[in-house]
C-alpha atoms as a PDB file:
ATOM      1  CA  UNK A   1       5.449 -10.247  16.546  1.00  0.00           C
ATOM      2  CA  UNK A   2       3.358  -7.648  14.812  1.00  0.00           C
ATOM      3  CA  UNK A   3      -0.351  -7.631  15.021  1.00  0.00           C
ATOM      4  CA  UNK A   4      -1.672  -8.441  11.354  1.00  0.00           C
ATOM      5  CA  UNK A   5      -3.657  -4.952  11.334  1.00  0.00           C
ATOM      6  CA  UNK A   6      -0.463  -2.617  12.556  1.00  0.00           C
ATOM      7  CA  UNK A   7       1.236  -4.534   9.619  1.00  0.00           C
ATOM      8  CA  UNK A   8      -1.046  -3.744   7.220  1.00  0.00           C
ATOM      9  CA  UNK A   9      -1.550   0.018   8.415  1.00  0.00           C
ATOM     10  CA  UNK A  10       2.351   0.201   8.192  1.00  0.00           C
ATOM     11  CA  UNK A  11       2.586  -1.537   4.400  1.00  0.00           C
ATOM     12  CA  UNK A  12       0.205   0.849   3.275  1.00  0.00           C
ATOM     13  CA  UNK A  13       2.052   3.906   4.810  1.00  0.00           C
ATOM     14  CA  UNK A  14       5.620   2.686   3.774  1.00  0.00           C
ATOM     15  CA  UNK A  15       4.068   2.020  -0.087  1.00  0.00           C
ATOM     16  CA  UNK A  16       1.525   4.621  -0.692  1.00  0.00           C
ATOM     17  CA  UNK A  17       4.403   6.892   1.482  1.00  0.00           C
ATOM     18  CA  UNK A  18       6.637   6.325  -1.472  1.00  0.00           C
ATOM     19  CA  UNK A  19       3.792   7.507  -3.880  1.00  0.00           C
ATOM     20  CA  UNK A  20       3.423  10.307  -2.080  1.00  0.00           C
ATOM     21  CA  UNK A  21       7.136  11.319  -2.212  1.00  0.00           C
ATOM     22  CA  UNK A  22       7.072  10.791  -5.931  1.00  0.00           C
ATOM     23  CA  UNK A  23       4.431  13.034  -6.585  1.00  0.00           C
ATOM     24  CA  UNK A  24       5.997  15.731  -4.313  1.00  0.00           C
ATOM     25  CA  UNK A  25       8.869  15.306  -6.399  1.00  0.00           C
ATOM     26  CA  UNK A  26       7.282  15.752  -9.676  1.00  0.00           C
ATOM     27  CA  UNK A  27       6.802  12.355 -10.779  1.00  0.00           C
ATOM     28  CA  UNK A  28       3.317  12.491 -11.376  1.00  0.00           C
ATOM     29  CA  UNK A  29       3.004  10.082 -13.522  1.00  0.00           C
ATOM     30  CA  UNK A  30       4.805   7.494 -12.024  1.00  0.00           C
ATOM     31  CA  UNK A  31       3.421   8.113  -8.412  1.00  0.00           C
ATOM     32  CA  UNK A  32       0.155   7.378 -10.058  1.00  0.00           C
ATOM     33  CA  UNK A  33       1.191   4.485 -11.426  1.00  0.00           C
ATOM     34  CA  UNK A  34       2.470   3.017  -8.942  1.00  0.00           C
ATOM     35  CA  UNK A  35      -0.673   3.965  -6.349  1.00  0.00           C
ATOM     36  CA  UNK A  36      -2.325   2.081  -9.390  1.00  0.00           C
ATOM     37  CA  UNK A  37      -0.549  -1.159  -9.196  1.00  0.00           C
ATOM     38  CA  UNK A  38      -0.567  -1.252  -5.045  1.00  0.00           C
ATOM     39  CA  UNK A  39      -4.790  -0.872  -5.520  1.00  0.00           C
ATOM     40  CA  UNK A  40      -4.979  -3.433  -7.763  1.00  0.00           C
ATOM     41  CA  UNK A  41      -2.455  -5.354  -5.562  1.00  0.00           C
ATOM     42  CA  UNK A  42      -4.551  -5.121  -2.655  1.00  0.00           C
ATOM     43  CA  UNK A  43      -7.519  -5.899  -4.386  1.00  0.00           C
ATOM     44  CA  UNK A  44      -6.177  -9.430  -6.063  1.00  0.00           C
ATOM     45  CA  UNK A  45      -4.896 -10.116  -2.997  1.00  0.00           C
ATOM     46  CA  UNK A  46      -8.216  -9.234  -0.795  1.00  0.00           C
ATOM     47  CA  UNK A  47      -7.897 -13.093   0.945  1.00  0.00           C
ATOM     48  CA  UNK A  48      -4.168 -12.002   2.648  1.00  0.00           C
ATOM     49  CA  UNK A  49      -5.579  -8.109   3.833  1.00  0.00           C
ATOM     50  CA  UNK A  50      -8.762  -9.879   5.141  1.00  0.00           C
ATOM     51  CA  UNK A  51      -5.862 -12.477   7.180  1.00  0.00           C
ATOM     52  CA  UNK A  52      -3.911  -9.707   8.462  1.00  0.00           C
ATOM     53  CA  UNK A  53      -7.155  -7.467   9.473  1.00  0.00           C
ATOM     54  CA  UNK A  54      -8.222 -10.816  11.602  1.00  0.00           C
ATOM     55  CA  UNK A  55      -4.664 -11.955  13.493  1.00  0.00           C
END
């Protein structure tokens, strides 16, 4: 099983990884949209990231 904070360190590098490669690419626009929607993500959902940072 994966410790909650290793899981959370490797969602954010697997998502915000994937915003990064867009705006290497030259999808600017879209890599900041989507960096967009994982902050608010993370931010609505403040309870589960709190969880995982604990177990």
């Amino acid at each position: 099983m994966t410790p909650g904070p290793l899981r959370f360190l490797l969602e954010l590098a697997v998502f915000f990884g994937a915003a990064a490669v867009l705006y290497a690419a030259g999808s600017h626009v879209l890599a900041v949209a989507l960096a967009g929607v994982l902050i608010v993500y993370h931010l609505l959902s403040w309870d589960r990231v709190l969880w995982l940072l604990r177990h």
